[in-house]
N, C-alpha and C. Protein backbone atom coordinates (compact mmCIF):
# COMPACT_ATOMS: atom_id res chain seq x y z
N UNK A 1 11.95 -14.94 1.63
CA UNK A 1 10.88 -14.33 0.85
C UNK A 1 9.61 -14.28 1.69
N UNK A 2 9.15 -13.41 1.73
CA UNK A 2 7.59 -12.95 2.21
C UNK A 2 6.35 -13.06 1.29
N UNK A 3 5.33 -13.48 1.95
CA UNK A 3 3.90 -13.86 1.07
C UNK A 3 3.21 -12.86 1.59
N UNK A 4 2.45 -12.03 1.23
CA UNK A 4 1.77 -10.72 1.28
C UNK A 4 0.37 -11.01 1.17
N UNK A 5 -0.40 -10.66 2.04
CA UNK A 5 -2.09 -10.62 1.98
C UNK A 5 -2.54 -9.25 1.90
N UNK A 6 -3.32 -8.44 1.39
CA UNK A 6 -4.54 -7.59 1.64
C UNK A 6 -5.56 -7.72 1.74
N UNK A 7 -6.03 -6.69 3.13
CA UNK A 7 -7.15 -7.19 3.58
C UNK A 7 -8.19 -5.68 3.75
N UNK A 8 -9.29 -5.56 4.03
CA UNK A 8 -9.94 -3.85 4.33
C UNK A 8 -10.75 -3.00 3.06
N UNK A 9 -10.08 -3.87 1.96
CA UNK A 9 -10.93 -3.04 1.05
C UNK A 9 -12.40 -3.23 1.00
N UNK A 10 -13.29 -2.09 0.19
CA UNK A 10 -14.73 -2.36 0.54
C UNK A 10 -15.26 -0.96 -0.43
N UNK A 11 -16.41 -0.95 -0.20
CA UNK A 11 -17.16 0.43 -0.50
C UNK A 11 -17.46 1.46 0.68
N UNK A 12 -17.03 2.66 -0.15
CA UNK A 12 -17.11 4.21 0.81
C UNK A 12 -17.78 4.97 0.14
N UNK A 13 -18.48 6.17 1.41
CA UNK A 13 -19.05 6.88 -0.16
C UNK A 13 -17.85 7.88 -0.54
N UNK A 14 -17.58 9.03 -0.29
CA UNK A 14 -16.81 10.19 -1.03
C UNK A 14 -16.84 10.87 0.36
N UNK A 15 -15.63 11.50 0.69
CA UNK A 15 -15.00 11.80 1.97
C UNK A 15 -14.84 10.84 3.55
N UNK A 16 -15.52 9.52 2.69
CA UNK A 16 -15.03 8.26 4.30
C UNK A 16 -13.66 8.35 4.40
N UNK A 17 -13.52 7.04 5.25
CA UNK A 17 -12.24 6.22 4.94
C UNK A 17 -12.02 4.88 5.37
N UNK A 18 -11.01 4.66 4.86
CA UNK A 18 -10.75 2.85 5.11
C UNK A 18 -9.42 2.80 5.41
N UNK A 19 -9.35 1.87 6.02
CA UNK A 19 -7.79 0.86 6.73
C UNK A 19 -7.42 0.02 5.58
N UNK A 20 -6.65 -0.06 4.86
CA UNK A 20 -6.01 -1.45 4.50
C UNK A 20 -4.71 -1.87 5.22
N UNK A 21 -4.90 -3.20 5.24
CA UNK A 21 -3.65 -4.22 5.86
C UNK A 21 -3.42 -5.14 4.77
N UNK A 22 -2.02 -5.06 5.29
CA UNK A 22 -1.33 -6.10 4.37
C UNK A 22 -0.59 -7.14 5.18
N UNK A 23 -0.73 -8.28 5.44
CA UNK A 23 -0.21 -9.19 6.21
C UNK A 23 1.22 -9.93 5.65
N UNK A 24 2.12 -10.04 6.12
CA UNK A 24 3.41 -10.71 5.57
C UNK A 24 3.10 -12.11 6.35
N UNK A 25 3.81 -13.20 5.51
CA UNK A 25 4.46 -14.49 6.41
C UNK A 25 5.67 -14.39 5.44
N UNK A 26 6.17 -15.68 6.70
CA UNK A 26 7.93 -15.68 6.43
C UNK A 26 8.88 -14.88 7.25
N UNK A 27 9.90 -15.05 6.44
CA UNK A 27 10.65 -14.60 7.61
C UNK A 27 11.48 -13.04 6.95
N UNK A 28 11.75 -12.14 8.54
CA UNK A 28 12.36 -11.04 8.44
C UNK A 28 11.65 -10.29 7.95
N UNK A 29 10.60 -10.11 8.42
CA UNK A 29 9.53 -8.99 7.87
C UNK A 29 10.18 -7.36 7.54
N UNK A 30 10.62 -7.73 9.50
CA UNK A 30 11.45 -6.26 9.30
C UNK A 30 13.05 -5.86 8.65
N UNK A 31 13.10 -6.68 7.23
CA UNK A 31 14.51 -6.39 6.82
C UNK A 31 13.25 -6.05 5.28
N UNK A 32 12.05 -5.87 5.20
CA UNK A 32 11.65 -4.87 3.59
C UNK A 32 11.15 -3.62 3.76
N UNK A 33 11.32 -3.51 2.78
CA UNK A 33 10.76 -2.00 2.62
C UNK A 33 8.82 -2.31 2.08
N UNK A 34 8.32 -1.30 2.05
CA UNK A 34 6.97 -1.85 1.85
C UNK A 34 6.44 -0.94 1.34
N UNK A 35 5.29 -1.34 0.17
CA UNK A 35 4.67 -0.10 -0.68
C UNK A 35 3.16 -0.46 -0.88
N UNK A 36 2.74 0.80 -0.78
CA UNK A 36 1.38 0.66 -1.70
C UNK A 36 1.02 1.39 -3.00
N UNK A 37 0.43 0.27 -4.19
CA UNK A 37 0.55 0.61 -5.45
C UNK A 37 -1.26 0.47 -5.44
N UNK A 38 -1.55 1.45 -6.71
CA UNK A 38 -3.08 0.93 -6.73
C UNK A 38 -3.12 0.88 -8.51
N UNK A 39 -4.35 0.18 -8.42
CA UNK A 39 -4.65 0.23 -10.36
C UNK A 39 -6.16 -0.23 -10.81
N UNK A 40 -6.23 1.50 -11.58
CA UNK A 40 -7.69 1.80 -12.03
C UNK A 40 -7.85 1.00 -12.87
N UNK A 41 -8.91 0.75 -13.40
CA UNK A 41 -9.49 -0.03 -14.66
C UNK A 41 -9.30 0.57 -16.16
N UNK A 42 -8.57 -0.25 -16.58
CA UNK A 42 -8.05 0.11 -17.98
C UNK A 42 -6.81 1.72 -17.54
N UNK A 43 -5.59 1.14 -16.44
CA UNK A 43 -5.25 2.27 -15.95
C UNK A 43 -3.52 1.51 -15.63
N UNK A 44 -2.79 1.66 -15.91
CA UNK A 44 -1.67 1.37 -15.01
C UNK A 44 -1.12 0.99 -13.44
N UNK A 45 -0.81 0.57 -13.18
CA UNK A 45 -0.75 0.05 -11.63
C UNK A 45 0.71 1.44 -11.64
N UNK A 46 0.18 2.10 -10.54
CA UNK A 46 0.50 3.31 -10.14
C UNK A 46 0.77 3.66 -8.40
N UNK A 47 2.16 4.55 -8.11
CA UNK A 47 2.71 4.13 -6.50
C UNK A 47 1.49 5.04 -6.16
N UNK A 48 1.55 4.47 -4.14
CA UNK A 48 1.08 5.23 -3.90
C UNK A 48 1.49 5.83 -2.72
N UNK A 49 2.70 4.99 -2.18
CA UNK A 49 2.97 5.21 -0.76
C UNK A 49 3.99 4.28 -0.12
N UNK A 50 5.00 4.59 0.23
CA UNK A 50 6.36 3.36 0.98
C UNK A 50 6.75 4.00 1.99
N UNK A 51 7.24 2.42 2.54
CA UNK A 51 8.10 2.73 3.81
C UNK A 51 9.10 1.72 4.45
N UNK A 52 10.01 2.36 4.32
CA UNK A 52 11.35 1.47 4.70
C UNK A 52 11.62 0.56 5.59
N UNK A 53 12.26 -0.61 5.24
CA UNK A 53 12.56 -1.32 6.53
C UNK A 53 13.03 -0.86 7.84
N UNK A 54 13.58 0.20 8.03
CA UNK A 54 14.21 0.41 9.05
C UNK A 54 13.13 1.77 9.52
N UNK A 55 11.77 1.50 9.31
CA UNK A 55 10.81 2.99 9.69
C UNK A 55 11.04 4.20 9.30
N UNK A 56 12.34 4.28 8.23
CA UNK A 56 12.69 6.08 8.77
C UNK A 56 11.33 6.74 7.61
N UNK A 57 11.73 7.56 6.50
CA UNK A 57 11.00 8.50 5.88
C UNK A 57 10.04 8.09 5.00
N UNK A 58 8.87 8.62 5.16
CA UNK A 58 7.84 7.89 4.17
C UNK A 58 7.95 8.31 3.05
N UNK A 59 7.44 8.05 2.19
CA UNK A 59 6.99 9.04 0.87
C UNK A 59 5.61 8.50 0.36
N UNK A 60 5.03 9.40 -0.48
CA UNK A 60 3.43 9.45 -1.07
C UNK A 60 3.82 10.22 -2.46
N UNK A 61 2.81 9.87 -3.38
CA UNK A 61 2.22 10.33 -4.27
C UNK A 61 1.40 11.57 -4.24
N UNK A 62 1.79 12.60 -5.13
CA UNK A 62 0.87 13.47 -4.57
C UNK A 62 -0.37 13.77 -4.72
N UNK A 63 -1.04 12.69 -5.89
CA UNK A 63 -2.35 12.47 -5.88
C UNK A 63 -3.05 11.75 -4.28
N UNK A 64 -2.25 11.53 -3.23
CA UNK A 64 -2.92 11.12 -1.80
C UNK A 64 -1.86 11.82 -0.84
N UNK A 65 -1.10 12.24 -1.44
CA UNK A 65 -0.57 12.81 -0.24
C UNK A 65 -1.16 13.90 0.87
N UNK A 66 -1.35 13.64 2.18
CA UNK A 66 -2.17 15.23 3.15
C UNK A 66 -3.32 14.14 3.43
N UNK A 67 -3.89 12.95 2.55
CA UNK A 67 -4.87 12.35 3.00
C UNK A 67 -5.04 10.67 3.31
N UNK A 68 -3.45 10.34 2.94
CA UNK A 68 -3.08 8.90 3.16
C UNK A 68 -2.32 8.68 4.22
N UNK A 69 -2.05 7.62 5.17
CA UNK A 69 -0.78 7.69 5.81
C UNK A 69 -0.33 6.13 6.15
N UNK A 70 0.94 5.69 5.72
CA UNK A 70 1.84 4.47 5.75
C UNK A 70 2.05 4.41 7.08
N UNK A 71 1.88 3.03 7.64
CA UNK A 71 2.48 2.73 8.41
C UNK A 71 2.92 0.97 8.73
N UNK A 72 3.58 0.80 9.89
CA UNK A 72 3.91 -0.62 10.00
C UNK A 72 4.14 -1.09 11.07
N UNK A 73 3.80 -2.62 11.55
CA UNK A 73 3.85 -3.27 13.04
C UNK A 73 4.73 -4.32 12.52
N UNK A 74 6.11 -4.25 13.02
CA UNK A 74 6.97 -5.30 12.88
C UNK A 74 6.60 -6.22 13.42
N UNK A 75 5.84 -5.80 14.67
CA UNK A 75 5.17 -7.05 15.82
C UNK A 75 4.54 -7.99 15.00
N UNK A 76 3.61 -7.53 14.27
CA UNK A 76 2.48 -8.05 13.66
C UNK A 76 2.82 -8.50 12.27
N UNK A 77 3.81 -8.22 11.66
CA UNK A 77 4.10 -8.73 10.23
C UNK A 77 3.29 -7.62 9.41
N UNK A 78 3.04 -6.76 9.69
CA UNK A 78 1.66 -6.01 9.05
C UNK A 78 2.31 -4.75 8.58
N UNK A 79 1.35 -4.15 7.63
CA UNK A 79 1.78 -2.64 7.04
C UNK A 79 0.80 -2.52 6.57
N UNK A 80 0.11 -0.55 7.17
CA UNK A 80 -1.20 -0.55 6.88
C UNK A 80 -1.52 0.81 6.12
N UNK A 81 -2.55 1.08 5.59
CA UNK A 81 -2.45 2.40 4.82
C UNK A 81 -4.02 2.76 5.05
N UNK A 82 -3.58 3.65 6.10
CA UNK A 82 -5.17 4.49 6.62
C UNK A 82 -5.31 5.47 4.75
N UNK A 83 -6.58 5.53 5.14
CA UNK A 83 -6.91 6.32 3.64
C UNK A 83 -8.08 7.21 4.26
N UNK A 84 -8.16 8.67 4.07
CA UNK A 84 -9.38 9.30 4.39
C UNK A 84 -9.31 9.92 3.28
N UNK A 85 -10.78 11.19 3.52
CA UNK A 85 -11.07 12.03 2.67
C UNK A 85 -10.85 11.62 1.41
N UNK A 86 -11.78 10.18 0.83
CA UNK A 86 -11.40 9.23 0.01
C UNK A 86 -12.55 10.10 -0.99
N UNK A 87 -12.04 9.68 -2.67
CA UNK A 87 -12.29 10.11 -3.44
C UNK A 87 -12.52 9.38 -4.45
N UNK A 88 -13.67 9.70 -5.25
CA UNK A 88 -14.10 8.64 -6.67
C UNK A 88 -13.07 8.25 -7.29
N UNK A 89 -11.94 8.89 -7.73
CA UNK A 89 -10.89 8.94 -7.98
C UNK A 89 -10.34 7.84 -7.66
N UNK A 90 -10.04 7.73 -6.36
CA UNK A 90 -9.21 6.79 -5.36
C UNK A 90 -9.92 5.44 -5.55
N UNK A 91 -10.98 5.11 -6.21
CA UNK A 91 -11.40 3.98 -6.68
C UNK A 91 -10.47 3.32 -7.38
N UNK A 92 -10.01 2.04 -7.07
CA UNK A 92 -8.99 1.13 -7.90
C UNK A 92 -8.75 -0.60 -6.68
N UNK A 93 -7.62 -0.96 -7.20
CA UNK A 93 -7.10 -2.51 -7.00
C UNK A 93 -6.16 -1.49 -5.81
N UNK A 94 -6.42 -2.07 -5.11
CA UNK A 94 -4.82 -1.79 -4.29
C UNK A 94 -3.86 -2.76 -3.81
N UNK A 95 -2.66 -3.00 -4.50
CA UNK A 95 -1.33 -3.82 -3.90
C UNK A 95 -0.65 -3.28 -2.91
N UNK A 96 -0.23 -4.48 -2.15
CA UNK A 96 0.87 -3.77 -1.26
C UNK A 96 1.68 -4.90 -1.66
N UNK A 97 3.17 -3.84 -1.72
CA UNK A 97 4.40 -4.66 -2.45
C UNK A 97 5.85 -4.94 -1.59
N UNK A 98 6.32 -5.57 -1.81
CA UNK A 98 7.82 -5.61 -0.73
C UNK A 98 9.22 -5.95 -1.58
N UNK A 99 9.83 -5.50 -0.91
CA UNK A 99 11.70 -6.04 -1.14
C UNK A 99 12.48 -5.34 -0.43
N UNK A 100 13.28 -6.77 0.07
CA UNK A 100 14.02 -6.87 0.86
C UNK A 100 14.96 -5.59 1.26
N UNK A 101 14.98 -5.01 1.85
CA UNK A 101 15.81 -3.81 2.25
C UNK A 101 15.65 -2.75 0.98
N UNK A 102 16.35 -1.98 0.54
CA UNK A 102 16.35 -0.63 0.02
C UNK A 102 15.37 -1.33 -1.56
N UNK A 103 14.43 -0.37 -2.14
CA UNK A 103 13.86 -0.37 -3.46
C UNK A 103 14.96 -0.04 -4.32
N UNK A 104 15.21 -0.49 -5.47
CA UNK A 104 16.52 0.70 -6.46
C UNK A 104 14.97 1.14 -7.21
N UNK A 105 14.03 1.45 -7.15
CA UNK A 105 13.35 2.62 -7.39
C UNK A 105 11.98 2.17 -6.79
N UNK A 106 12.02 3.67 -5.66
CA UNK A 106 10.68 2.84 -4.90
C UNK A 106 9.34 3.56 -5.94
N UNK A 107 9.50 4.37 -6.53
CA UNK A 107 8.48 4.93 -7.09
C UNK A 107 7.34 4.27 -8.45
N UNK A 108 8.13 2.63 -8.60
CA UNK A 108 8.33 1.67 -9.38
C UNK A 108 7.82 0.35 -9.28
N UNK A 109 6.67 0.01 -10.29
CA UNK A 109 6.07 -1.41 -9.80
C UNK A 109 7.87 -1.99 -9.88
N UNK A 110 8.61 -2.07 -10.67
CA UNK A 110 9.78 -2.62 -10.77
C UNK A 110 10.70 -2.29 -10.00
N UNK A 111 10.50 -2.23 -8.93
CA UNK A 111 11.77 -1.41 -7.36
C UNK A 111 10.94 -2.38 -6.31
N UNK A 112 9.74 -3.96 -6.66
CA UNK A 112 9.28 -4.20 -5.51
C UNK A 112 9.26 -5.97 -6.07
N UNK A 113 9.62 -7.12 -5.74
CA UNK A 113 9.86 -8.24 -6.04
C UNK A 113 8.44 -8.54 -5.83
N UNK A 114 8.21 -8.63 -4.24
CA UNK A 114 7.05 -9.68 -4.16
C UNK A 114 5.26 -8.55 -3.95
N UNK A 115 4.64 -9.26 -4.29
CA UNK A 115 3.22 -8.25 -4.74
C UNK A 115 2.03 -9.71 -3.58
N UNK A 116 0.82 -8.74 -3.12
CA UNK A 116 -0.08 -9.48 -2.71
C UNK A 116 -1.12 -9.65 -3.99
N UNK A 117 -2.10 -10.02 -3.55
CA UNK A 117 -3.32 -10.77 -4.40
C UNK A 117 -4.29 -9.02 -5.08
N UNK A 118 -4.25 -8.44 -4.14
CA UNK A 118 -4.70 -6.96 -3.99
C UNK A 118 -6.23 -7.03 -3.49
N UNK A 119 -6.50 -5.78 -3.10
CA UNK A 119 -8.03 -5.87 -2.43
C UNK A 119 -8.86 -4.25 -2.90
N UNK A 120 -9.87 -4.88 -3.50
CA UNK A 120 -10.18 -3.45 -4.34
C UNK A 120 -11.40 -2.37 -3.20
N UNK A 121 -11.25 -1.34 -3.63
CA UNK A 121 -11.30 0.03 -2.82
C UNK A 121 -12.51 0.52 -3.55
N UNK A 122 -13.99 0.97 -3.49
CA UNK A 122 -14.80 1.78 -4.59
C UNK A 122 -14.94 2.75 -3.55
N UNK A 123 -14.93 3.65 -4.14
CA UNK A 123 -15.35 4.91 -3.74
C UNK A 123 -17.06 5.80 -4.75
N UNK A 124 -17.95 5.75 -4.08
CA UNK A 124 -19.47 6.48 -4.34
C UNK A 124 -19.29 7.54 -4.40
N UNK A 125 -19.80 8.97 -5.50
CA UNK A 125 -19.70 9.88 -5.22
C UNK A 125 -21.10 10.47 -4.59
């Protein structure tokens, strides 16, 4: 099992952007798959972005898709989610989530076992 940190969140105004990282410990980093979920206030915790243990195909939401992009350093235990052309909108909690090899639904707070603490994102218009 993996323990998950987020780290990067902050205030932007409207078209910045920000880095978030998510730090794993433990072991076999590179046998999860990895997601980012976010959640507005008085809002559902909602996907936003995964990527497989084995690097291959990403997927996004298409409320960020064209302006988000997943990625991951097996080196580093890490998985990070550049965010530009950020939007009032895009204001929320952001999780990054894991399990162990394939999601049975990655599109799903329930397709991800272990969750970090989350690190919240404001966006200024």
């Amino acid at each position: 099992q993996v323990q998950l940190v987020e780290s990067g969140g902050g205030l932007v105004q409207a078209g910045g952007s920000l880095r978030l990282s998510c730090a794993a410990s433990g072991r076999a980093f590179s046998m999860y798959s990895m997601a980012w979920f976010r959640q507005a206030p008085g809002k559902e915790r909602e996907f936003g972005a995964t990527i497989p243990w084995n690097g291959g195909m990403t997927y996004y939401a298409d409320s960020v898709k064209g302006r988000f992009t997943i990625s991951r350093d097996n080196a580093k235990n890490t998985v990070y989610l550049q965010m530009n052309s950020l939007k009032p909108e895009d204001t929320a909690v952001y999780y990054c989530a894991a399990v162990k090899l394939y999601s049975r639904n990655m599109y799903s707070t329930s397709g991800y076992d272990t969750w970090g603490q989350g690190t919240q994102v404001t966006v200024s218009s």
